[in-house]
C-alpha atoms as a PDB file:
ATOM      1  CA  UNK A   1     -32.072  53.262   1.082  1.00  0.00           C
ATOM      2  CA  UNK A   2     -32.944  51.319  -2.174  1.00  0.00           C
ATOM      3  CA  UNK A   3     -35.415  53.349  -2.648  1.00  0.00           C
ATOM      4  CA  UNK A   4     -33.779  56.509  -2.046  1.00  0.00           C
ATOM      5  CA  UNK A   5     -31.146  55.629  -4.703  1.00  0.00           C
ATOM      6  CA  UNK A   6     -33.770  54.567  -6.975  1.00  0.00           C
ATOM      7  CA  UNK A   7     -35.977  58.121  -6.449  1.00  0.00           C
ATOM      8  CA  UNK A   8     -32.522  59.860  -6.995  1.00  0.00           C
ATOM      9  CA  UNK A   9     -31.027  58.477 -10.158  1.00  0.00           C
ATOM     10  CA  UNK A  10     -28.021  57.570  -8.333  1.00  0.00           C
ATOM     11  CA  UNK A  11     -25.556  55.997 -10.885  1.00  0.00           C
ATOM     12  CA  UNK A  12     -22.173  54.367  -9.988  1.00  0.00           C
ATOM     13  CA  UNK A  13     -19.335  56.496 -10.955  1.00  0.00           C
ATOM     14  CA  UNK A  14     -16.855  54.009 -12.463  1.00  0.00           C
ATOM     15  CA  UNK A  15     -13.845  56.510 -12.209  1.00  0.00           C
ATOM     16  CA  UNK A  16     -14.181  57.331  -8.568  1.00  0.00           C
ATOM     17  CA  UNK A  17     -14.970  53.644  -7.741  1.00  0.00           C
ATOM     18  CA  UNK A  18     -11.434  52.962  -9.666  1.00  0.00           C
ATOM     19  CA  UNK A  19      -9.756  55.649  -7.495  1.00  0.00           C
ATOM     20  CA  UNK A  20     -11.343  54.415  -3.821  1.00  0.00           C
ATOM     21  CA  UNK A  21     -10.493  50.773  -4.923  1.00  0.00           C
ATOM     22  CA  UNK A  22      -6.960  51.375  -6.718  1.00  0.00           C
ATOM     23  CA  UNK A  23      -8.213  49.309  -9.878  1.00  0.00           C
ATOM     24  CA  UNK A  24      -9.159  50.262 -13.167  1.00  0.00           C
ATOM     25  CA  UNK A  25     -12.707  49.268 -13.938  1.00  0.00           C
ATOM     26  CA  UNK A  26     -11.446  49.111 -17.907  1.00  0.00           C
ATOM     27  CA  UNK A  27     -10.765  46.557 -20.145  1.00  0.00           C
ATOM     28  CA  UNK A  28      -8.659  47.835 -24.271  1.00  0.00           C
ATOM     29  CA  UNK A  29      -9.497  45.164 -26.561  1.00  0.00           C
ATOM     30  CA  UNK A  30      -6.433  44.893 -29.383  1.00  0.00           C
ATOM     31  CA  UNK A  31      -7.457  43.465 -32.963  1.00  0.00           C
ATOM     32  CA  UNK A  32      -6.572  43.907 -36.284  1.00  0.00           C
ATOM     33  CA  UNK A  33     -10.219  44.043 -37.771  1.00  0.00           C
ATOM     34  CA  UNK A  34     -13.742  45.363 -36.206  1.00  0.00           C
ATOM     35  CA  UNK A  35     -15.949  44.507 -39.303  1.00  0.00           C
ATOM     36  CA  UNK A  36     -15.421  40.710 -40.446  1.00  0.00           C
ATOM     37  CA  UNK A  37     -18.024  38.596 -38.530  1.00  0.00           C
ATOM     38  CA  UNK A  38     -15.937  36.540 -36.248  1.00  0.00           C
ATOM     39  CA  UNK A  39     -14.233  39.872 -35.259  1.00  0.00           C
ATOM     40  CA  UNK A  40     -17.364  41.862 -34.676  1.00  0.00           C
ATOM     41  CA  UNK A  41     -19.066  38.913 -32.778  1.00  0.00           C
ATOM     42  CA  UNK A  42     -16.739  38.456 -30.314  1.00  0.00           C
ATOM     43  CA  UNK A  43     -16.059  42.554 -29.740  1.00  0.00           C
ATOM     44  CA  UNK A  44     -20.097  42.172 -28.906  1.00  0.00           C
ATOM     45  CA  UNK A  45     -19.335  39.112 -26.418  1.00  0.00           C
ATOM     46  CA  UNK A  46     -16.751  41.174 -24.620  1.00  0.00           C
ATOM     47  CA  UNK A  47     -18.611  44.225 -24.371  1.00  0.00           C
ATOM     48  CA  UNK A  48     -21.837  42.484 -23.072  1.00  0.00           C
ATOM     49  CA  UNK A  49     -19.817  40.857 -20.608  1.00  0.00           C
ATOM     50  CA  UNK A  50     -18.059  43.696 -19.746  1.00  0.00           C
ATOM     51  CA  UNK A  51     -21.250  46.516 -19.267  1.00  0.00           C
ATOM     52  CA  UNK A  52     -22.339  43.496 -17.268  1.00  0.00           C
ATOM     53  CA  UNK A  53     -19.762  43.888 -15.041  1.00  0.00           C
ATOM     54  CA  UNK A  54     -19.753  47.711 -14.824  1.00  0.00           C
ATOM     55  CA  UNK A  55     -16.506  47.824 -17.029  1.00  0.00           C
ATOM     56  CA  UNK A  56     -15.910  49.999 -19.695  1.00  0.00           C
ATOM     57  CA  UNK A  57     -14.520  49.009 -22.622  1.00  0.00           C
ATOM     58  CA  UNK A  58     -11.769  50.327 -25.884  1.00  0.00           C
ATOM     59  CA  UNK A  59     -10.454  49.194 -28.891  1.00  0.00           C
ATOM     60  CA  UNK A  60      -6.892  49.589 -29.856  1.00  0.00           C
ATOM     61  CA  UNK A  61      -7.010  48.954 -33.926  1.00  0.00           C
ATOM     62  CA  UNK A  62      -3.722  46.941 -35.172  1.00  0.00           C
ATOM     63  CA  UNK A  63      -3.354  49.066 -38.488  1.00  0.00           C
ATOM     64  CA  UNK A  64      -0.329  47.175 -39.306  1.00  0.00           C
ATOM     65  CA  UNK A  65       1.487  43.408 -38.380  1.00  0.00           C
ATOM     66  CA  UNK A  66       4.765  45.522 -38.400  1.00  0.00           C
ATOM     67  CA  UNK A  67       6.847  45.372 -34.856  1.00  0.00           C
ATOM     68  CA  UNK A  68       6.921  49.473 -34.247  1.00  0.00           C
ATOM     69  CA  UNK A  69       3.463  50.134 -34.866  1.00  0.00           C
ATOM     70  CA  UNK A  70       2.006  46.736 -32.996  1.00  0.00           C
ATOM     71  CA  UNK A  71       4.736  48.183 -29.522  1.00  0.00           C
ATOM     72  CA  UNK A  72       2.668  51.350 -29.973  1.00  0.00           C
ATOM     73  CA  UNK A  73      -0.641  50.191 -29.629  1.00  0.00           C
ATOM     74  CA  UNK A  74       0.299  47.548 -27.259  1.00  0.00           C
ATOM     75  CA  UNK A  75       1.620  50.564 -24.991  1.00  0.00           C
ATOM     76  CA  UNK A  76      -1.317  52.575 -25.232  1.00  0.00           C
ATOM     77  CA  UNK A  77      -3.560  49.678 -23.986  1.00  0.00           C
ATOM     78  CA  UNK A  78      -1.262  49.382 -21.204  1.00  0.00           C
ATOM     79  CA  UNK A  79      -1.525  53.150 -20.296  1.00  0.00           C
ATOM     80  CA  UNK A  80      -5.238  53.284 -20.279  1.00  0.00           C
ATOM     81  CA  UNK A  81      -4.893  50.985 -17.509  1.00  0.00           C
ATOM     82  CA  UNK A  82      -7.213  47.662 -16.611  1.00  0.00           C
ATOM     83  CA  UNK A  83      -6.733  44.415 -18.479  1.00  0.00           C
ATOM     84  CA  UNK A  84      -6.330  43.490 -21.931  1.00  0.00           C
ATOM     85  CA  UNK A  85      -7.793  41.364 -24.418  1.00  0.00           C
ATOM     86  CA  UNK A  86      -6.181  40.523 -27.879  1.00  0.00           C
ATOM     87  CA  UNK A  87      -7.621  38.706 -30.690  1.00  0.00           C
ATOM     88  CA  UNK A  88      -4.809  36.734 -31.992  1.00  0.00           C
ATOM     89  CA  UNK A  89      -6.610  35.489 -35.538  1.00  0.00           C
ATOM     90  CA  UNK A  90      -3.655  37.236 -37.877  1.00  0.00           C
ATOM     91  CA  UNK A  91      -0.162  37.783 -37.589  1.00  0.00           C
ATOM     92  CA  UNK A  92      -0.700  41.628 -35.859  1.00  0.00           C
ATOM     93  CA  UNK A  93      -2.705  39.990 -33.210  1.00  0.00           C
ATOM     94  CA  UNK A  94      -0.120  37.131 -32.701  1.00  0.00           C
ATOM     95  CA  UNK A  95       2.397  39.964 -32.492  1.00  0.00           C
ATOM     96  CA  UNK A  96       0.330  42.056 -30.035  1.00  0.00           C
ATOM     97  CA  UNK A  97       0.065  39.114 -27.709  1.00  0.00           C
ATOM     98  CA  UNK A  98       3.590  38.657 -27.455  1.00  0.00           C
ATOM     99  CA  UNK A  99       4.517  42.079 -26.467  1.00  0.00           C
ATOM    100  CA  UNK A 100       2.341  42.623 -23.610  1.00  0.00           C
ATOM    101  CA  UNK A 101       4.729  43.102 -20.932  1.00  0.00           C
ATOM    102  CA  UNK A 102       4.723  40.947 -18.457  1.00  0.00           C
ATOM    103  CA  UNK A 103       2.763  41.328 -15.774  1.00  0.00           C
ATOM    104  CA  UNK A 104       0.237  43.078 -16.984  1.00  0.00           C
ATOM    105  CA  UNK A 105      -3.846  41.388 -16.731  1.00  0.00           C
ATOM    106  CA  UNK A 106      -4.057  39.923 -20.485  1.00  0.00           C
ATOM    107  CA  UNK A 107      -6.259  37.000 -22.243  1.00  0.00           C
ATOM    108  CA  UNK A 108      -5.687  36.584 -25.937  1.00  0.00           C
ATOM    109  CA  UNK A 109      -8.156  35.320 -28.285  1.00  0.00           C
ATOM    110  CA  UNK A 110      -6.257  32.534 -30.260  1.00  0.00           C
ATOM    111  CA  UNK A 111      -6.838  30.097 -33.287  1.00  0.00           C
ATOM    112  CA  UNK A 112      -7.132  26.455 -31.786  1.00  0.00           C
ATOM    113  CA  UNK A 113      -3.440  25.638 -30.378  1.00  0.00           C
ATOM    114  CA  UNK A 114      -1.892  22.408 -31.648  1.00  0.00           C
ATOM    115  CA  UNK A 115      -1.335  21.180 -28.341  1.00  0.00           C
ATOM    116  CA  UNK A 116      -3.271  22.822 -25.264  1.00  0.00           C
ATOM    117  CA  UNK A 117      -0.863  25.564 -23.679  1.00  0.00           C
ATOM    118  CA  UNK A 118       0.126  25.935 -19.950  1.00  0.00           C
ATOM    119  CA  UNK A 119      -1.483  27.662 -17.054  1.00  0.00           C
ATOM    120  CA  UNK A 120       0.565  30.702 -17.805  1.00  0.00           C
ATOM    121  CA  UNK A 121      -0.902  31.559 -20.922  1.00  0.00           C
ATOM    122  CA  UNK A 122      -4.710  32.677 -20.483  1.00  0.00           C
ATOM    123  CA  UNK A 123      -6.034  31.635 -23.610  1.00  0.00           C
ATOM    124  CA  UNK A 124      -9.445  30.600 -25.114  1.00  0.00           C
ATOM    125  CA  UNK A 125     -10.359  29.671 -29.021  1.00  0.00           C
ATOM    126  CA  UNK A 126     -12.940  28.006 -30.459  1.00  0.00           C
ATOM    127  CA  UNK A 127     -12.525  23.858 -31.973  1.00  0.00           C
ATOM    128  CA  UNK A 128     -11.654  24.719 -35.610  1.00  0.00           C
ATOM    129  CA  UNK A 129      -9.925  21.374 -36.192  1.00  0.00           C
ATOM    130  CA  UNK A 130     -13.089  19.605 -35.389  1.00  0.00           C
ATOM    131  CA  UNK A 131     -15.494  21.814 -37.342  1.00  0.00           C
ATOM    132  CA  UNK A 132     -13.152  21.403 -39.949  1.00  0.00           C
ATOM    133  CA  UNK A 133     -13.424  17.566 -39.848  1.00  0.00           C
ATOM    134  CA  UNK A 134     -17.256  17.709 -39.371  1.00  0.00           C
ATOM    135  CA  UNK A 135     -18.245  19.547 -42.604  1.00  0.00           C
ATOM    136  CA  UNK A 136     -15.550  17.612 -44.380  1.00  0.00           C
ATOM    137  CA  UNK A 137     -16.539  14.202 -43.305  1.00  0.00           C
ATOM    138  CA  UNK A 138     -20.500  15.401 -44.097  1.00  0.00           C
ATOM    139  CA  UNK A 139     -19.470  16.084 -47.534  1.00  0.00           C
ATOM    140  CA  UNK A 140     -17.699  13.037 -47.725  1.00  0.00           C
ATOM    141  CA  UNK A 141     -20.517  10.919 -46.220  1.00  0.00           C
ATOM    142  CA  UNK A 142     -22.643  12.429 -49.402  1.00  0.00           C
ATOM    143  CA  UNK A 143     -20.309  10.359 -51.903  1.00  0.00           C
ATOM    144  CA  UNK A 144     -18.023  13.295 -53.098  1.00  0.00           C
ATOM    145  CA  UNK A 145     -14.910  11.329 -53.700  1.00  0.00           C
ATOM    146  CA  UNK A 146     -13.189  14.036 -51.927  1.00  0.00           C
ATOM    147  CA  UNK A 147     -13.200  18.142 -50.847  1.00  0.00           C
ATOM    148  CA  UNK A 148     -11.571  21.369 -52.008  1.00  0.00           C
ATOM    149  CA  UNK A 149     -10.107  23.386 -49.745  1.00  0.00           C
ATOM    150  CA  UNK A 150     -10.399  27.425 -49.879  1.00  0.00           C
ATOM    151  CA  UNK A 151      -8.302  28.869 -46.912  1.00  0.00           C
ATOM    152  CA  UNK A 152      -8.538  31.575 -44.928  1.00  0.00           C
ATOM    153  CA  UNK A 153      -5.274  33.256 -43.850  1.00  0.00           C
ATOM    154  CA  UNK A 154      -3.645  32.163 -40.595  1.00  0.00           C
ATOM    155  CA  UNK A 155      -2.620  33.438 -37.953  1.00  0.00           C
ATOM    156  CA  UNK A 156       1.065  31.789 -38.002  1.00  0.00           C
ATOM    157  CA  UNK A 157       2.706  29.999 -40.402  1.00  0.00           C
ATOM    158  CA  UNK A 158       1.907  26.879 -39.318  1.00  0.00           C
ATOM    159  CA  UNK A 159      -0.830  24.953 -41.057  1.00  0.00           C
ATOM    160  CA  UNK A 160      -4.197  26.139 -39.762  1.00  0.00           C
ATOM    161  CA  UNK A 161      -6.500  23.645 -37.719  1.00  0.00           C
ATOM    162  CA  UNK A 162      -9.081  24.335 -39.910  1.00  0.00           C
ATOM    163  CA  UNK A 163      -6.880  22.645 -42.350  1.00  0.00           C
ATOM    164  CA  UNK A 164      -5.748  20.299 -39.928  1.00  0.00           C
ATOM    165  CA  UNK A 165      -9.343  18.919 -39.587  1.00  0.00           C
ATOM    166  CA  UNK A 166     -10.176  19.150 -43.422  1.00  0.00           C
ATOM    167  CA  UNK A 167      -7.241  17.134 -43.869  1.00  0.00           C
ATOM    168  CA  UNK A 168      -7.613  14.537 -40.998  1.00  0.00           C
ATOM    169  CA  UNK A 169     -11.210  13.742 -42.825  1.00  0.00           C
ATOM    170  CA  UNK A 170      -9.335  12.823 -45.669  1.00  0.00           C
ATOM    171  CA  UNK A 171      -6.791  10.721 -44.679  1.00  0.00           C
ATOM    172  CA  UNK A 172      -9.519   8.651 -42.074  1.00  0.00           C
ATOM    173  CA  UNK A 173     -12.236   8.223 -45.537  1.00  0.00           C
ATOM    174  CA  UNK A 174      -8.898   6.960 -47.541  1.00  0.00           C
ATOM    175  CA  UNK A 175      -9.798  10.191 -50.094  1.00  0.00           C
ATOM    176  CA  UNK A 176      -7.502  12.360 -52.498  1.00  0.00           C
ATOM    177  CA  UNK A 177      -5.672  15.458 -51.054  1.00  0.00           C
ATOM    178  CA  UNK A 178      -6.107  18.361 -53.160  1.00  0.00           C
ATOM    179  CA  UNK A 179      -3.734  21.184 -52.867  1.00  0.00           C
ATOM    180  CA  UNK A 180      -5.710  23.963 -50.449  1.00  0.00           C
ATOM    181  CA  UNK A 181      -7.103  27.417 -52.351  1.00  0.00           C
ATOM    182  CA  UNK A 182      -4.959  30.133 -50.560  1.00  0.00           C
ATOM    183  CA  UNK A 183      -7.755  32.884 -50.193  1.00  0.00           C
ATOM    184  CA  UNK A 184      -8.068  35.906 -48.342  1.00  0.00           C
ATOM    185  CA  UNK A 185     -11.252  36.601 -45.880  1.00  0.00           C
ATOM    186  CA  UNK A 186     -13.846  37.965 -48.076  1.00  0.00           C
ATOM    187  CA  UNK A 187     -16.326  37.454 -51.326  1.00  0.00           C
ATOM    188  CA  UNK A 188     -13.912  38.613 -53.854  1.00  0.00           C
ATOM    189  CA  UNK A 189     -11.283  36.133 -52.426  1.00  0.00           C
ATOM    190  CA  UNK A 190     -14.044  33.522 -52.410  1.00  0.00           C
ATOM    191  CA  UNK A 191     -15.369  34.736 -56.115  1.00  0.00           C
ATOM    192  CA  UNK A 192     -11.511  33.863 -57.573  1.00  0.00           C
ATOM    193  CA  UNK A 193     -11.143  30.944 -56.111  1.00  0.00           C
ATOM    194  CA  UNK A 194     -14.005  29.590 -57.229  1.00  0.00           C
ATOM    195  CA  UNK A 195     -13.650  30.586 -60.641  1.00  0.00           C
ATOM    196  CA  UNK A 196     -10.594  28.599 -60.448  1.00  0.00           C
ATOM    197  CA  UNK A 197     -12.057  25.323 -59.045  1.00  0.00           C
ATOM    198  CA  UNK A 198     -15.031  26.018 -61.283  1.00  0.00           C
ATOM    199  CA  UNK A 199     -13.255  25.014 -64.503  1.00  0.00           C
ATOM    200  CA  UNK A 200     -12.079  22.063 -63.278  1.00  0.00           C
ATOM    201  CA  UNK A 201     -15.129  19.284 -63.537  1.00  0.00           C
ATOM    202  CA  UNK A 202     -13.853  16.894 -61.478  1.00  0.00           C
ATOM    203  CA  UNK A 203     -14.930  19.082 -58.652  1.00  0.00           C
ATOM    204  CA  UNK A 204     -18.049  18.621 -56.776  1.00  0.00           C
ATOM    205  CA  UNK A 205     -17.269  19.162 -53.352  1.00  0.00           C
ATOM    206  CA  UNK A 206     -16.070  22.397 -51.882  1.00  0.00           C
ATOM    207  CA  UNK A 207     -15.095  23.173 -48.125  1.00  0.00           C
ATOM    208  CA  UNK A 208     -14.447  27.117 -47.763  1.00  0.00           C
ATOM    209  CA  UNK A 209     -12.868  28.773 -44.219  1.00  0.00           C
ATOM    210  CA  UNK A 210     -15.263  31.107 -43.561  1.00  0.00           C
ATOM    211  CA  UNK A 211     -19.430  31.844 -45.132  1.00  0.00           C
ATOM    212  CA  UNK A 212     -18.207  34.982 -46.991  1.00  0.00           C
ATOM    213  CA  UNK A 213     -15.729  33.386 -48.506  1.00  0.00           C
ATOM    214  CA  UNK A 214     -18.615  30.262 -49.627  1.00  0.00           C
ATOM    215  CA  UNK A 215     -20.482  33.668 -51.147  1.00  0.00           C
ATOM    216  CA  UNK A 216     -18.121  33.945 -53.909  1.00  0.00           C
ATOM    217  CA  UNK A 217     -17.284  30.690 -54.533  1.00  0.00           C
ATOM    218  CA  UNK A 218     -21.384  30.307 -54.810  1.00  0.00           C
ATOM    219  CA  UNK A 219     -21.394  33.699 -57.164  1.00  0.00           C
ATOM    220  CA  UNK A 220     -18.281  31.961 -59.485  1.00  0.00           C
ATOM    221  CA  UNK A 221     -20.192  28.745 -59.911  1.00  0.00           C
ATOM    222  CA  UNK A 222     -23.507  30.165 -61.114  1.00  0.00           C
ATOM    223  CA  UNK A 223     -21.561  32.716 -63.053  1.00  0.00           C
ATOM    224  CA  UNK A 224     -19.842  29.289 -64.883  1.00  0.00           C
ATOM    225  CA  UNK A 225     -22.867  27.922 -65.192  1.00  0.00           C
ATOM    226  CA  UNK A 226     -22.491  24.978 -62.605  1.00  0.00           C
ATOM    227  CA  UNK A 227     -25.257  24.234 -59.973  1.00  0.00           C
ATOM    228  CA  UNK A 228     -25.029  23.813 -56.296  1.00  0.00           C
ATOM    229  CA  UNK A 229     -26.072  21.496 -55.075  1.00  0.00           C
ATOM    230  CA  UNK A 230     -26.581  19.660 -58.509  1.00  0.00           C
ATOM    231  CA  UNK A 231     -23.233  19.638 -59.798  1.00  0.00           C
ATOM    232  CA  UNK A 232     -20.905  21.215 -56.774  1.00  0.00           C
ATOM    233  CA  UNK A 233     -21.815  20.906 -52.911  1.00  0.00           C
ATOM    234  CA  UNK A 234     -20.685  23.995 -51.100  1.00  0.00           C
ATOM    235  CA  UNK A 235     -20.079  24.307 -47.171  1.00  0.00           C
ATOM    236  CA  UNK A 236     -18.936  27.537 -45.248  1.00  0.00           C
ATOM    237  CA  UNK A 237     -17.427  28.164 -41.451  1.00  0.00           C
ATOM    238  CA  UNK A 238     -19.102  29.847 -38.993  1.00  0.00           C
ATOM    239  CA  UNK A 239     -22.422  30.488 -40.000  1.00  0.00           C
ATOM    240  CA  UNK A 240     -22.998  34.273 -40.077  1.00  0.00           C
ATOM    241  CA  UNK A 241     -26.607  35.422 -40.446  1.00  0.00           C
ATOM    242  CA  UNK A 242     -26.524  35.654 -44.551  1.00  0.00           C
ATOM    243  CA  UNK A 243     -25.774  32.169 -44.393  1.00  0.00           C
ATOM    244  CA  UNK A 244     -28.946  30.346 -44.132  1.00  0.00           C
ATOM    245  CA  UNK A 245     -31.003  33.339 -46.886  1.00  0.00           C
ATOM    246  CA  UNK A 246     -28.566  33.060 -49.367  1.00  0.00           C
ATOM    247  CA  UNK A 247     -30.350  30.798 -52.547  1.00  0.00           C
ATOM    248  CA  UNK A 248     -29.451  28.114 -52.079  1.00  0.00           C
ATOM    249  CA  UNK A 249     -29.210  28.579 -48.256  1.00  0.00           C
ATOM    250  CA  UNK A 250     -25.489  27.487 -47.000  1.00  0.00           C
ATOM    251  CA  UNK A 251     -24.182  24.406 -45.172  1.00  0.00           C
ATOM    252  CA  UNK A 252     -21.691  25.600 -42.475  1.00  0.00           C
ATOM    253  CA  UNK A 253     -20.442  24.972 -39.483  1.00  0.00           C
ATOM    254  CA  UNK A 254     -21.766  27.084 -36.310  1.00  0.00           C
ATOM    255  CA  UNK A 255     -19.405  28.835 -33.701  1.00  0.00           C
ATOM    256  CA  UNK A 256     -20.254  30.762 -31.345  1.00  0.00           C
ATOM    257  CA  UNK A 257     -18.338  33.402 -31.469  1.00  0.00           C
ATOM    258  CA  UNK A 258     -20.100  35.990 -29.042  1.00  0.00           C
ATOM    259  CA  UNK A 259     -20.122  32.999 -26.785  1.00  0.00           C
ATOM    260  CA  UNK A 260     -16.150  33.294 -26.643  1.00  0.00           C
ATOM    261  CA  UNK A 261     -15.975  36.832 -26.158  1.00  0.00           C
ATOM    262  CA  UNK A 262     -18.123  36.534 -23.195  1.00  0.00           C
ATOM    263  CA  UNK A 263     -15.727  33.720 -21.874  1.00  0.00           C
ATOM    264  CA  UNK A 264     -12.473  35.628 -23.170  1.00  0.00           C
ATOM    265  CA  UNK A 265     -14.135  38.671 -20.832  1.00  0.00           C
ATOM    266  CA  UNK A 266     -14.947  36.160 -17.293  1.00  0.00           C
ATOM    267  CA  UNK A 267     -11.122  35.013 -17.649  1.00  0.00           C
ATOM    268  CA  UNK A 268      -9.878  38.526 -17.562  1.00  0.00           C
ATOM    269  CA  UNK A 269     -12.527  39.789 -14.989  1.00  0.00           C
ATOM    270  CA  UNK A 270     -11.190  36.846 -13.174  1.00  0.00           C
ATOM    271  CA  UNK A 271      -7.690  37.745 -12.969  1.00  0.00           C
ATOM    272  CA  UNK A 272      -8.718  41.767 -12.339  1.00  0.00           C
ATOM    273  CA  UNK A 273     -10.743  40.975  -9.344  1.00  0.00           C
ATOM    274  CA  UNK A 274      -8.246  37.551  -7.995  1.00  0.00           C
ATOM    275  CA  UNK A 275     -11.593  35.742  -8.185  1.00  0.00           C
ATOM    276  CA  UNK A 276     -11.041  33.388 -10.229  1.00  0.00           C
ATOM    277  CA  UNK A 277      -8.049  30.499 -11.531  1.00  0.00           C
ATOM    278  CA  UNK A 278      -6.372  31.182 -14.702  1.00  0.00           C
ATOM    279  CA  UNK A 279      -7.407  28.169 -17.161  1.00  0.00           C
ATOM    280  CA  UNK A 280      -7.025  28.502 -20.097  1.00  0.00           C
ATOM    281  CA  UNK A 281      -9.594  26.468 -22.694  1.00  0.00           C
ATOM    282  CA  UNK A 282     -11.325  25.547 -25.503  1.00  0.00           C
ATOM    283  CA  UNK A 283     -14.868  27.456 -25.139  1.00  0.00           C
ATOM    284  CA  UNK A 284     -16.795  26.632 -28.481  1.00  0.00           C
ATOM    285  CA  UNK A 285     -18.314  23.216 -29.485  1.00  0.00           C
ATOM    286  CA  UNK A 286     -18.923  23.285 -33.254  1.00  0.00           C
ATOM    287  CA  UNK A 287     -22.313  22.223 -34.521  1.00  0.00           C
ATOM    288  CA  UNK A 288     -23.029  21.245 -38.421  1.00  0.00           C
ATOM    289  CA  UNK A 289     -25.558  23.008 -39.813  1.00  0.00           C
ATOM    290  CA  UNK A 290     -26.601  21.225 -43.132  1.00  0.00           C
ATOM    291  CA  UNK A 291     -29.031  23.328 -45.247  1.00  0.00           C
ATOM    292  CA  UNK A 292     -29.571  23.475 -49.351  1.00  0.00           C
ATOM    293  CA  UNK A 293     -25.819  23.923 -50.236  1.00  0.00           C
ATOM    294  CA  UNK A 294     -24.492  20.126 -50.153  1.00  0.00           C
ATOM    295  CA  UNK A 295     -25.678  17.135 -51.515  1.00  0.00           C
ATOM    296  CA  UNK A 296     -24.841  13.813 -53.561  1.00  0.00           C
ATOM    297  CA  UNK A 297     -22.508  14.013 -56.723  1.00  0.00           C
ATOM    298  CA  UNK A 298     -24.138  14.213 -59.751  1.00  0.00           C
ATOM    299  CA  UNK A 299     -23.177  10.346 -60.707  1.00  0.00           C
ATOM    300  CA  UNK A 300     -25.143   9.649 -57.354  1.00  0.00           C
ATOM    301  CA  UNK A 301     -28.141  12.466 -57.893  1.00  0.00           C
END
């Protein structure tokens, strides 16, 4: 019979296999952004894991954080049928996974809780608060009397655990607490906030929340004429493939963000197919990747 199939080209038809079993072999993925790398890695984890699986997979696009528009694209996912899977990494997302009515199959994709959440919420995120407080503590451990902070934006408007960890570095090394750099996601936030931190010489250490934003604070130092590693360390988050060709090549901190779409993916399969306990957890162990960007302040060089 193998065989047979095999000489045929028979392929699996996923909508009649949805009709004879009553379930929809489909999984709508709902974020905010498709092109920034933590996005666009985990959309790849989730739609490996999915093809795997024989389930087909679309992406709802949050255009906008407000509550009409997010109720709209929440409802469309919940026409197509099948699960749901919402990356919860800005206040759209946050939004989106609070309107899916209840009921329906839904994991959300979530920036590290401050406390781990109960059984009813199906959650997974990577440890941000502890790659946080590795770079910062590696930086620290190089004699940098302490680290600048350039944000990211968060999700809520709580303090982020990336900040969390950069901060809990600080306080355990008895160091300074400088304000945080509020910056957006990309190179031009990164570029102004480093132009800002730039004219200020008492800074040689600088901890950014993601690599592209460590790309313009790198272009703003060289532009001012300060070197890195000489003068300023730099370290990124996440380490996206420019990271380690960029001159010099970047400390960061590496998540595995396909990883967690994959993961994000088995929970909901899980819950489609009643094959599986709902658990929600942490999925990503961060790993420090030091390369040419950090290294002793210039007093210790």
């Amino acid at each position: 019979m193998l065989a047979a199939i095999e000489e045929l080209g028979f392929r699996r038809n996923t909508t009649a296999l949805a009709l004879a079993s009553g379930r929809s072999r489909a999984v709508t993925v709902l974020t905010a952004n498709t092109t920034h790398y933590g996005y666009a890695s985990i959309l790849q984890g989730i739609e490996e894991a999915a093809r795997a699986a024989s389930y087909a997979v679309g992406i709802g696009v949050l255009e906008s954080a407000e509550d009409a528009a997010v109720a709209a694209e929440v409802q469309r996912a919940a026409d197509a049928g099948g699960g749901i899977v919402v990356i919860a990494y800005d206040p759209a997302g946050v939004r989106a996974l609070g309107a899916v009515p209840a009921g329906l199959p839904v994991v959300g994709v979530v920036e590290t809780p401050a406390s781990p959440p109960g059984g009813d919420r199906p959650w997974v995120w990577t440890d941000d608060r502890e790659a946080a407080y590795q770079a910062t503590s590696h930086l620290l451990s190089l004699g940098h009397e302490t680290v600048h902070y350039v944000a990211i934006p968060s999700s809520t408007r709580r303090t982020s655990a990336r900040t969390s960890g950069w901060r809990q570095a600080l306080k355990e090394a008895g160091a300074p607490e400088p304000r945080p750099v509020q910056s957006s996601w990309g190179p031009a936030g990164g570029h102004t906030a480093g132009l800002k931190l730039a004219r200020d010489e008492s800074v040689t250490a600088i901890l950014c929340g993601n690599d592209d934003l460590a790309l313009g604070v790198l272009r703003a130092l060289h532009e001012t004429g300060r070197s890195v590693p000489g003068e300023v360390s730099v370290a990124g988050f996440d380490d996206a493939p420019h990271s380690a060709f960029l001159t010099p090549s970047l400390t960061t901190v590496r998540l595995d963000f396909t990883g967690l779409g994959r993961s994000a993916f088995a929970l909901l399969h899980g819950v489609l197919e009643e094959s599986a306990p709902v658990a929600p957890h942490p999925v990503s162990v961060p790993e420090l990747v030091v390369r040419e960007s950090s290294g002793p302040p210039p007093s210790d060089a």
